[in-house]
PDB file of N, CA and C in Angstrom:
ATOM      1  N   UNK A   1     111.705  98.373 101.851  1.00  0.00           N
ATOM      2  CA  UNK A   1     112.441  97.181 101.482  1.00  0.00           C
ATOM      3  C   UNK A   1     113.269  96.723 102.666  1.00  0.00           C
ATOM      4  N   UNK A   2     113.066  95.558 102.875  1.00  0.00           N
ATOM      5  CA  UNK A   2     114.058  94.728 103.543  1.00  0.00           C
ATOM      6  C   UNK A   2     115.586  94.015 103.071  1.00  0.00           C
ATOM      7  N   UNK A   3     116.339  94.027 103.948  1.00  0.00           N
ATOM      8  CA  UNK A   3     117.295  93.222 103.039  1.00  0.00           C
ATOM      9  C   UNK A   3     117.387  91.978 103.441  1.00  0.00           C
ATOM     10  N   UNK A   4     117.532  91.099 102.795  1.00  0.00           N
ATOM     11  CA  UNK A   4     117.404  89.780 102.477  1.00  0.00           C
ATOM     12  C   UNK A   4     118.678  89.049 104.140  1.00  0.00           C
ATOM     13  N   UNK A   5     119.710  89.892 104.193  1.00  0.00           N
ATOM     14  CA  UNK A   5     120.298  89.522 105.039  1.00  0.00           C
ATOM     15  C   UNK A   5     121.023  90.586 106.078  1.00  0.00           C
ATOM     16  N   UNK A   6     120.785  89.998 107.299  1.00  0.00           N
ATOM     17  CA  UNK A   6     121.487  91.482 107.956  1.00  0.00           C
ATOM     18  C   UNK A   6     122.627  91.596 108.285  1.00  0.00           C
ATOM     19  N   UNK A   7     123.714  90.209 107.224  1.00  0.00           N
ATOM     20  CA  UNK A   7     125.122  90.022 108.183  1.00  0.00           C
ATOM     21  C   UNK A   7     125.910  90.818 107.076  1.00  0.00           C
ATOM     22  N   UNK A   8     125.220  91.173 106.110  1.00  0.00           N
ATOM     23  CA  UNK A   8     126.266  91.896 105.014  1.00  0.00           C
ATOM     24  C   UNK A   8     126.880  93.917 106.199  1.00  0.00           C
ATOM     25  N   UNK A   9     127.738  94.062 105.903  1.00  0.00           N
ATOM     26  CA  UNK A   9     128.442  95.068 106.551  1.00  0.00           C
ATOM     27  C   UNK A   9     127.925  96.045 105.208  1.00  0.00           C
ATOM     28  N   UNK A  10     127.687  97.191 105.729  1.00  0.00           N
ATOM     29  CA  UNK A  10     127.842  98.765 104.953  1.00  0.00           C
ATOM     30  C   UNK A  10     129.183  98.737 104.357  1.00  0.00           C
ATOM     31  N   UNK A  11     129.152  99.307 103.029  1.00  0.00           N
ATOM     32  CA  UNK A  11     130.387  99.450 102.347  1.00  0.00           C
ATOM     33  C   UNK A  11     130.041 100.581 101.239  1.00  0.00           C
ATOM     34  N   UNK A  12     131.394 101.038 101.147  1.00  0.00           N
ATOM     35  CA  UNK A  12     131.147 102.157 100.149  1.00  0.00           C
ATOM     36  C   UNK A  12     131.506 101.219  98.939  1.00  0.00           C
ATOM     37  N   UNK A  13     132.219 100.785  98.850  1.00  0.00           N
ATOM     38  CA  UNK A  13     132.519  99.884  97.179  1.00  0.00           C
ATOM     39  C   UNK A  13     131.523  98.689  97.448  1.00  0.00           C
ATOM     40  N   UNK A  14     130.944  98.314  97.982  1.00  0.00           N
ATOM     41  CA  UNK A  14     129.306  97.299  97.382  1.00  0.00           C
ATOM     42  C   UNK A  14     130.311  95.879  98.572  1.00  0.00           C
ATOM     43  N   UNK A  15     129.382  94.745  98.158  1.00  0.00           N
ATOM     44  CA  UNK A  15     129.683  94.017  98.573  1.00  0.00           C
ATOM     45  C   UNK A  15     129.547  92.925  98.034  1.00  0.00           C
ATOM     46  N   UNK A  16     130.444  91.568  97.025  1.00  0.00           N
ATOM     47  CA  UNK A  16     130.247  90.987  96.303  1.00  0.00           C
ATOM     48  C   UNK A  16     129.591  89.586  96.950  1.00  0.00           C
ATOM     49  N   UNK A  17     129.208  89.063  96.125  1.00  0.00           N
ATOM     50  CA  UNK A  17     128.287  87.836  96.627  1.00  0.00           C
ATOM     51  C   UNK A  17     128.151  87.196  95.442  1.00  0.00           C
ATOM     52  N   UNK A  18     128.051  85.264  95.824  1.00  0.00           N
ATOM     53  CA  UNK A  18     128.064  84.428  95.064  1.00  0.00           C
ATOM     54  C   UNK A  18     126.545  84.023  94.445  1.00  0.00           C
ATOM     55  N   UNK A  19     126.536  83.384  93.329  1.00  0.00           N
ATOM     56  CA  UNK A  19     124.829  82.800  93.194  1.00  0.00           C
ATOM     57  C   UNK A  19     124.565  81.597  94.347  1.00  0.00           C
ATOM     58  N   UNK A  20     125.083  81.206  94.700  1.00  0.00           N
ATOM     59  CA  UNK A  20     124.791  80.351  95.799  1.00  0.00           C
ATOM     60  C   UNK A  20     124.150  81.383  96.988  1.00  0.00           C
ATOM     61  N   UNK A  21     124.457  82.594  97.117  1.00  0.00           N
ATOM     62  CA  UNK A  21     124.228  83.188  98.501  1.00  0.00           C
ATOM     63  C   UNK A  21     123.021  83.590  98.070  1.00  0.00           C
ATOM     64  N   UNK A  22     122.911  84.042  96.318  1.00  0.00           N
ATOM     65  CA  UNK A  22     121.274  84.717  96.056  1.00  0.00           C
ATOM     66  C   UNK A  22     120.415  83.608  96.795  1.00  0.00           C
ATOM     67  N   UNK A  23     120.766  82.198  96.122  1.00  0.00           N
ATOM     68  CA  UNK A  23     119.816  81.162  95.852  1.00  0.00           C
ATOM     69  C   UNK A  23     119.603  81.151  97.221  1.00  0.00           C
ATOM     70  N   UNK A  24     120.336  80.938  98.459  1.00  0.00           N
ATOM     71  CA  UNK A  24     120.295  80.786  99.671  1.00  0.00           C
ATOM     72  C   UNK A  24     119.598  81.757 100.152  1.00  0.00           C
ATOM     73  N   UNK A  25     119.531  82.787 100.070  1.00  0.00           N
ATOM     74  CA  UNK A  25     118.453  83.553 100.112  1.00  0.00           C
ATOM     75  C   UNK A  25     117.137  84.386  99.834  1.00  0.00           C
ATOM     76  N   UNK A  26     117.176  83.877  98.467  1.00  0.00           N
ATOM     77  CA  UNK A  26     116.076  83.916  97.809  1.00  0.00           C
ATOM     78  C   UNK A  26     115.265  85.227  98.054  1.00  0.00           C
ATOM     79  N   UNK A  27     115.815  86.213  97.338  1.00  0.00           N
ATOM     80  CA  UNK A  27     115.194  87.256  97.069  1.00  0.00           C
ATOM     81  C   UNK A  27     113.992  88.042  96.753  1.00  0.00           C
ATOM     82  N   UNK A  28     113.158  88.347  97.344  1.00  0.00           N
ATOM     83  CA  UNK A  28     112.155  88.971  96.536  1.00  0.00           C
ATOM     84  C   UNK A  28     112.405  89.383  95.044  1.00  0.00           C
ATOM     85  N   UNK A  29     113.251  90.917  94.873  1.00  0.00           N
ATOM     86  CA  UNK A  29     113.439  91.814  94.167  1.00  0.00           C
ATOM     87  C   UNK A  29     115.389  91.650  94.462  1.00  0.00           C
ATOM     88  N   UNK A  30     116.066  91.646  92.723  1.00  0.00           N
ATOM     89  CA  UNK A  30     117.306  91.338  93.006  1.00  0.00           C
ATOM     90  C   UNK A  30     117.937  92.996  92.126  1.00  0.00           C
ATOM     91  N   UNK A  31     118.365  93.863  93.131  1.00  0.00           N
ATOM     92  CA  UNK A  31     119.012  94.894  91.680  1.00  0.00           C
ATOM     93  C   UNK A  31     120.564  94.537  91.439  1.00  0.00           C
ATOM     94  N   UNK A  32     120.764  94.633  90.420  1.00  0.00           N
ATOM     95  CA  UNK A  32     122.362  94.598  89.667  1.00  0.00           C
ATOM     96  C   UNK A  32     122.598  95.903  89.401  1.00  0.00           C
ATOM     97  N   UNK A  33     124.102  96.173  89.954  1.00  0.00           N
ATOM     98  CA  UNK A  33     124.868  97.100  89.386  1.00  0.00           C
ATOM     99  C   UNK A  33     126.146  96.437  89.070  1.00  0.00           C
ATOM    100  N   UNK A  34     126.718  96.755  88.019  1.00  0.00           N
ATOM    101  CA  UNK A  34     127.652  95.868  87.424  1.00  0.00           C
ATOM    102  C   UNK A  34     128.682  97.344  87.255  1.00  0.00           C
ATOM    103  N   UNK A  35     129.684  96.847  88.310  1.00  0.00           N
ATOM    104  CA  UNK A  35     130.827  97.810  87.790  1.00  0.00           C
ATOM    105  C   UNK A  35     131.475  97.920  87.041  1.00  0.00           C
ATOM    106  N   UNK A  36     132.000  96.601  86.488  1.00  0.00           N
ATOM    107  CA  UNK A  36     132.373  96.732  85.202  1.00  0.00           C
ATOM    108  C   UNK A  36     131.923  97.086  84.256  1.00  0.00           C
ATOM    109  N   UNK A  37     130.823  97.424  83.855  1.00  0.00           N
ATOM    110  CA  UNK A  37     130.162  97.903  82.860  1.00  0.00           C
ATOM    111  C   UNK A  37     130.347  99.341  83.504  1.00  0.00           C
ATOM    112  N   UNK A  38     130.539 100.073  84.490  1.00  0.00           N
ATOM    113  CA  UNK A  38     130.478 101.509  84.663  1.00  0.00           C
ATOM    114  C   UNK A  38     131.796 101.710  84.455  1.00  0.00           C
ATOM    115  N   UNK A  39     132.804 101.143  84.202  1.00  0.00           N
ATOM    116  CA  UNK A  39     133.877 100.948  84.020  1.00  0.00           C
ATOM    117  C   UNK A  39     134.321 100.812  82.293  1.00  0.00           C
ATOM    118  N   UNK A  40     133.029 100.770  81.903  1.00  0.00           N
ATOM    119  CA  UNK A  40     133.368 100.075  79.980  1.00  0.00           C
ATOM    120  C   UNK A  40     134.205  99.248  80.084  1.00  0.00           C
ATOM    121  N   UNK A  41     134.436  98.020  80.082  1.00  0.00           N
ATOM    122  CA  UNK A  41     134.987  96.899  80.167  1.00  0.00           C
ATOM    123  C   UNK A  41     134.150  95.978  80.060  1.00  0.00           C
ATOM    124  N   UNK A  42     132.853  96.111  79.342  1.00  0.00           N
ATOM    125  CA  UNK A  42     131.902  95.640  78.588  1.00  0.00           C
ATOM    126  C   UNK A  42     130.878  95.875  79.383  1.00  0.00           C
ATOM    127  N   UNK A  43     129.530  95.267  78.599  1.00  0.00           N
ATOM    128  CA  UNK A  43     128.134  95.372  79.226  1.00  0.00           C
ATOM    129  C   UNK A  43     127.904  93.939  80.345  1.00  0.00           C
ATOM    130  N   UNK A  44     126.669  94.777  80.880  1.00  0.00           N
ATOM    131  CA  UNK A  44     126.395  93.673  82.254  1.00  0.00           C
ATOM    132  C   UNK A  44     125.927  92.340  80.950  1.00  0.00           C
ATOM    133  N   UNK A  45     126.496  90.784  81.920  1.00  0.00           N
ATOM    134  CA  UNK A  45     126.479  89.504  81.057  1.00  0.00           C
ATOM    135  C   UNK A  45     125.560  89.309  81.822  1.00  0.00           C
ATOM    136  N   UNK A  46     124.192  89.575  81.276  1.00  0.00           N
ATOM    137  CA  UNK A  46     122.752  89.007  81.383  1.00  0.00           C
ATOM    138  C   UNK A  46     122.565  86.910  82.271  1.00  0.00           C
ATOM    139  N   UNK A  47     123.179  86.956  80.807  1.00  0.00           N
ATOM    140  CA  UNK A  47     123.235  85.527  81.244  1.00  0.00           C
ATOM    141  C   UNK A  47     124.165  84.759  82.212  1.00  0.00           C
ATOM    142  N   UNK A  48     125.337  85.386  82.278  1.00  0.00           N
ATOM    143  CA  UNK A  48     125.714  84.932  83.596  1.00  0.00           C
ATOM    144  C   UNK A  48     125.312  85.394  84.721  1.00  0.00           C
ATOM    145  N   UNK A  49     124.473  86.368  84.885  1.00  0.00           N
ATOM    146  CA  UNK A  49     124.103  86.954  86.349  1.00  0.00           C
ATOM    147  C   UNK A  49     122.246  85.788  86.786  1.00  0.00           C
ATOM    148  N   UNK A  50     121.922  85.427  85.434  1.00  0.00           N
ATOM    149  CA  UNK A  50     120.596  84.568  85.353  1.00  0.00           C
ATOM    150  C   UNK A  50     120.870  83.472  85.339  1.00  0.00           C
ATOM    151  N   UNK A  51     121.898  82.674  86.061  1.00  0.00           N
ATOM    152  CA  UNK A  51     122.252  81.693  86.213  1.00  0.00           C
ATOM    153  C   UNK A  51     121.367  80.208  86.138  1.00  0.00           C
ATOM    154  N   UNK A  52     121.576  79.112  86.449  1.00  0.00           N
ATOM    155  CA  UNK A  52     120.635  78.167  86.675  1.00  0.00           C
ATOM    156  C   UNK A  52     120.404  78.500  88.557  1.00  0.00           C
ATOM    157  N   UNK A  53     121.154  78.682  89.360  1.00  0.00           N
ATOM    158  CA  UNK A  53     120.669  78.932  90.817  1.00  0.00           C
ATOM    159  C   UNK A  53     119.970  80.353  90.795  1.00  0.00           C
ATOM    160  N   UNK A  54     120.564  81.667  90.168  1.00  0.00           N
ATOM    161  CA  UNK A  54     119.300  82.823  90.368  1.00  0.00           C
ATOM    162  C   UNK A  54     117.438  82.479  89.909  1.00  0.00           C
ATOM    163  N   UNK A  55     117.864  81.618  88.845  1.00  0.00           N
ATOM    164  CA  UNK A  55     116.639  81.086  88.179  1.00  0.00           C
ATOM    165  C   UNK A  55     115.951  80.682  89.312  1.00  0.00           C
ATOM    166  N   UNK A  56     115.943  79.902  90.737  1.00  0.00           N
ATOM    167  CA  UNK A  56     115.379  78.981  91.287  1.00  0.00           C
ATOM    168  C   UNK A  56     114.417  80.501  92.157  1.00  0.00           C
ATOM    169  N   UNK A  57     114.927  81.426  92.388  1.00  0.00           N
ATOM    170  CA  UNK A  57     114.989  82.339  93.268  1.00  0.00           C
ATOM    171  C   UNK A  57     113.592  83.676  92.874  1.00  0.00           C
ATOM    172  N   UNK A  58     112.900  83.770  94.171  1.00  0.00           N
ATOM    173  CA  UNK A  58     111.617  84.270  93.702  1.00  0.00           C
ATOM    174  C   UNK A  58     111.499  85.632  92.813  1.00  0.00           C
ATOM    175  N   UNK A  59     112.943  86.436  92.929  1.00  0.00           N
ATOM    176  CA  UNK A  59     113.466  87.650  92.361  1.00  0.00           C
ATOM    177  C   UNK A  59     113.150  86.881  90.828  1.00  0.00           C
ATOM    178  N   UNK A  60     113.483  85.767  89.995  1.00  0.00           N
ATOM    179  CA  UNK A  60     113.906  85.791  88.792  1.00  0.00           C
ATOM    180  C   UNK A  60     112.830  85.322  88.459  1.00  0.00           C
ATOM    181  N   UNK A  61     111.759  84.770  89.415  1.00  0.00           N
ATOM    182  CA  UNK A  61     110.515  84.011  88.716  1.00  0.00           C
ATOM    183  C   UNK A  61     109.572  84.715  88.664  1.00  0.00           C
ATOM    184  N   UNK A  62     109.925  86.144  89.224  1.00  0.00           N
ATOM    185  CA  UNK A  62     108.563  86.852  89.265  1.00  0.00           C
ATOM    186  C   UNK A  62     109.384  88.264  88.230  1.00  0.00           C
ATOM    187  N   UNK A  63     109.827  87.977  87.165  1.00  0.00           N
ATOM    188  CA  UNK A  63     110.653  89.039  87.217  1.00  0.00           C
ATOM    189  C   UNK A  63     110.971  90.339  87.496  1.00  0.00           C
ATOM    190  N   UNK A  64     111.765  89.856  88.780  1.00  0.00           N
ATOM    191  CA  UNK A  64     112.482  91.561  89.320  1.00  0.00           C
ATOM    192  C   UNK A  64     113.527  91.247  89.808  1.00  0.00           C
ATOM    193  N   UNK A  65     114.524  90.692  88.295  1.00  0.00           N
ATOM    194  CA  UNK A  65     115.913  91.523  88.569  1.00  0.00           C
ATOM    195  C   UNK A  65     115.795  93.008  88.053  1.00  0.00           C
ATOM    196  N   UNK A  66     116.373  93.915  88.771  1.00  0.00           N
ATOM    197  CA  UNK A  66     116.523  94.858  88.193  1.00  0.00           C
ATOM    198  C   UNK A  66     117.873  95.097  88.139  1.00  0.00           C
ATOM    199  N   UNK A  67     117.872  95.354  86.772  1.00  0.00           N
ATOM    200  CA  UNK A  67     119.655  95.929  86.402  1.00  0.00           C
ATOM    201  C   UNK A  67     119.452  97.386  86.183  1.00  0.00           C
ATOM    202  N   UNK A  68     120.403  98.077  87.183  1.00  0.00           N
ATOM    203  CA  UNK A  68     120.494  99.248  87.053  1.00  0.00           C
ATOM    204  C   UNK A  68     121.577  99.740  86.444  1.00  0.00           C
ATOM    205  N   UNK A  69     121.656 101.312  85.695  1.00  0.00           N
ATOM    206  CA  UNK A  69     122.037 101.740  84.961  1.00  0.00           C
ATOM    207  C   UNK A  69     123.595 101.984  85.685  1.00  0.00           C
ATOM    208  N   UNK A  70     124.469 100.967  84.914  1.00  0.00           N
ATOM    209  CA  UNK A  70     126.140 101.472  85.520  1.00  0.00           C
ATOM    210  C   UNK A  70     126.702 102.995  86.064  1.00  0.00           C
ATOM    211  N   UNK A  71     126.673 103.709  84.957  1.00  0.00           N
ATOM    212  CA  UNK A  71     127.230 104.886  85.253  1.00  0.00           C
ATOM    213  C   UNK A  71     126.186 106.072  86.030  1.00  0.00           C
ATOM    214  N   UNK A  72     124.929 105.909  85.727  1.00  0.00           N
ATOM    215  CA  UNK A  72     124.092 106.395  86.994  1.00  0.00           C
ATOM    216  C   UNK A  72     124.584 105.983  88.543  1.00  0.00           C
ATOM    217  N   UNK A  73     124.593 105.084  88.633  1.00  0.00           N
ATOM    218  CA  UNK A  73     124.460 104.297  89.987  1.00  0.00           C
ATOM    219  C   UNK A  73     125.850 104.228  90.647  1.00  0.00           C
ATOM    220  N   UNK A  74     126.885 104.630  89.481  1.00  0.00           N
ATOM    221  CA  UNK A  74     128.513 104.375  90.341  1.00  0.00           C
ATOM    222  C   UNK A  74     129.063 105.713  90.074  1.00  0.00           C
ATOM    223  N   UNK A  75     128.972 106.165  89.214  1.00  0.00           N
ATOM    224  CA  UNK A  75     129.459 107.580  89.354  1.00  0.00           C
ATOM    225  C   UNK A  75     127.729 108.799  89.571  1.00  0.00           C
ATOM    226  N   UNK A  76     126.983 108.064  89.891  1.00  0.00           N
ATOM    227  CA  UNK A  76     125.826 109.586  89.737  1.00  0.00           C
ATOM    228  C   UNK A  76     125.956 110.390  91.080  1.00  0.00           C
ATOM    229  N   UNK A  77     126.417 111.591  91.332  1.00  0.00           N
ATOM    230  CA  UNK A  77     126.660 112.294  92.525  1.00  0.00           C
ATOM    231  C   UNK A  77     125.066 113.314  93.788  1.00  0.00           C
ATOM    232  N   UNK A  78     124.475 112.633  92.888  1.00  0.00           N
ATOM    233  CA  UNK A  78     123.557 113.014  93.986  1.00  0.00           C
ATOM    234  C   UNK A  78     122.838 113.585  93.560  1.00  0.00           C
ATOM    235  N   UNK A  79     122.943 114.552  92.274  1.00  0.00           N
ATOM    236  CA  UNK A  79     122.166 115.675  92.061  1.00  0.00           C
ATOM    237  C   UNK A  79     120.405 115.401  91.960  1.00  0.00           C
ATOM    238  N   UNK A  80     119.825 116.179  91.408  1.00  0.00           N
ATOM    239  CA  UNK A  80     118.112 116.570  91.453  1.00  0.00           C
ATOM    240  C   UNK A  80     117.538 115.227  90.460  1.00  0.00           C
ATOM    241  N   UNK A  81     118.673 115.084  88.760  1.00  0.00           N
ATOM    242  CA  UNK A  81     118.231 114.337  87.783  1.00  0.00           C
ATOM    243  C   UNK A  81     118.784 113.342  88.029  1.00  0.00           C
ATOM    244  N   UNK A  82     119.886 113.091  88.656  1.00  0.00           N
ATOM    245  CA  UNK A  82     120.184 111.506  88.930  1.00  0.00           C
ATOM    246  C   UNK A  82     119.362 111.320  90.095  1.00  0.00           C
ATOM    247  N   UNK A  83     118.882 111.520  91.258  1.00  0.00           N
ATOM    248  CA  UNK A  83     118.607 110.897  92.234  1.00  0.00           C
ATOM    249  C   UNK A  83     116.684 110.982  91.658  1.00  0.00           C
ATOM    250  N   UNK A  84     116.360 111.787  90.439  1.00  0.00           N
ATOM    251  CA  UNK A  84     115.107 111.261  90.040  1.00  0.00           C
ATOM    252  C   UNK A  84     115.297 109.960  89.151  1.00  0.00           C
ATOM    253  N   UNK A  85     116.088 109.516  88.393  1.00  0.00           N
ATOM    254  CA  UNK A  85     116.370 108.574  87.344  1.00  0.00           C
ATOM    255  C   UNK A  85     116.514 106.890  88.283  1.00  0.00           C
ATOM    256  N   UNK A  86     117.566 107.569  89.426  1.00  0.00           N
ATOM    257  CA  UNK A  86     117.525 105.985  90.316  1.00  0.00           C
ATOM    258  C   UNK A  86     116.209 105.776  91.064  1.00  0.00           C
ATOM    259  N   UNK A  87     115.659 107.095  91.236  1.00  0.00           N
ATOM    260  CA  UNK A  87     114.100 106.938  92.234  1.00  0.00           C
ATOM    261  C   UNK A  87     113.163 105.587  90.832  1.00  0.00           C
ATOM    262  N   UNK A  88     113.513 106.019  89.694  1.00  0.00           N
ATOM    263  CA  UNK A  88     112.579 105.648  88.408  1.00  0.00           C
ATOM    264  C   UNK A  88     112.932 103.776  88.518  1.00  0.00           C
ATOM    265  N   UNK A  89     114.043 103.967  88.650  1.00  0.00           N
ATOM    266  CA  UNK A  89     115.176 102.348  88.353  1.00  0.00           C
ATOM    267  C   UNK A  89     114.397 101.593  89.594  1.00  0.00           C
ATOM    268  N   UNK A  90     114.789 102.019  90.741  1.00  0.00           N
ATOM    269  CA  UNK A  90     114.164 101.692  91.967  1.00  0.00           C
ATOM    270  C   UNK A  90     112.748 101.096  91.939  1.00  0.00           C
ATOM    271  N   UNK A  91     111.600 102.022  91.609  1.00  0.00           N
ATOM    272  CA  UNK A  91     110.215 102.063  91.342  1.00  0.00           C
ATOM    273  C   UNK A  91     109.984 101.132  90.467  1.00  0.00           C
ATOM    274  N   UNK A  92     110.783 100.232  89.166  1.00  0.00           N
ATOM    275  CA  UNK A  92     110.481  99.472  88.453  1.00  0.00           C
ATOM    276  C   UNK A  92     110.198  98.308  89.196  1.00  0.00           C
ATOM    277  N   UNK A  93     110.832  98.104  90.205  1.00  0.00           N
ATOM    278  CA  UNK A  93     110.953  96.761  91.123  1.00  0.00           C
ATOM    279  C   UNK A  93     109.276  96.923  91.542  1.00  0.00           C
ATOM    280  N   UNK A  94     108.775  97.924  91.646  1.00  0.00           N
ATOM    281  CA  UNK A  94     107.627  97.326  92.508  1.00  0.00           C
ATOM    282  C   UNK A  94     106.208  97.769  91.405  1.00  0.00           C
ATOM    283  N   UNK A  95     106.660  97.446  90.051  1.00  0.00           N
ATOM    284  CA  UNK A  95     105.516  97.535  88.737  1.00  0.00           C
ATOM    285  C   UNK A  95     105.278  96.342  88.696  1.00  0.00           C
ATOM    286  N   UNK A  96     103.613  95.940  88.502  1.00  0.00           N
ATOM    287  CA  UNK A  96     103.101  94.658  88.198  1.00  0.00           C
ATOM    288  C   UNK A  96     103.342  94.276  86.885  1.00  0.00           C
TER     289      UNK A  96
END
């Protein structure tokens, strides 16, 4: 996988971005991790992340957003069964 852009900086807490920046870059494959939801402070809002601009974007027309599992992905520490479960999350992106 490539990333869509190379000006985003490495970060340990993620790096937030607008639907304008998806649309502007137009994604293959888009994954969501929604911290707030790893947080319980409700579930990922489907529909606001499927915006009318993600819609335009080749990630949403071919569908592969992938929303990954909150508390896997923000608290999972590495071990044997989490790093098989995100390998699984991961691998969905590239099912016909």
């Amino acid at each position: 996988m490539q990333p869509v852009s190379k000006s985003i900086e490495s970060s340990l807490h993620g790096y937030n971005i607008s639907s304008e920046y998806i649309q502007e870059h137009n994604p293959d494959i888009l994954f969501v991790e929604d911290k707030n939801a790893a947080h319980h402070k409700g579930d990922i809002n489907q529909t606001e992340i499927e915006n009318e601009l993600v819609k335009q974007t080749k990630a949403y027309q071919q569908g592969k957003i992938i929303y990954l599992t909150p508390d896997l992905w923000y608290y999972g520490g590495g071990g044997t069964i989490g790093m098989k479960l995100m390998a699984q999350e991961i691998g969905a992106a590239f099912k016909e």
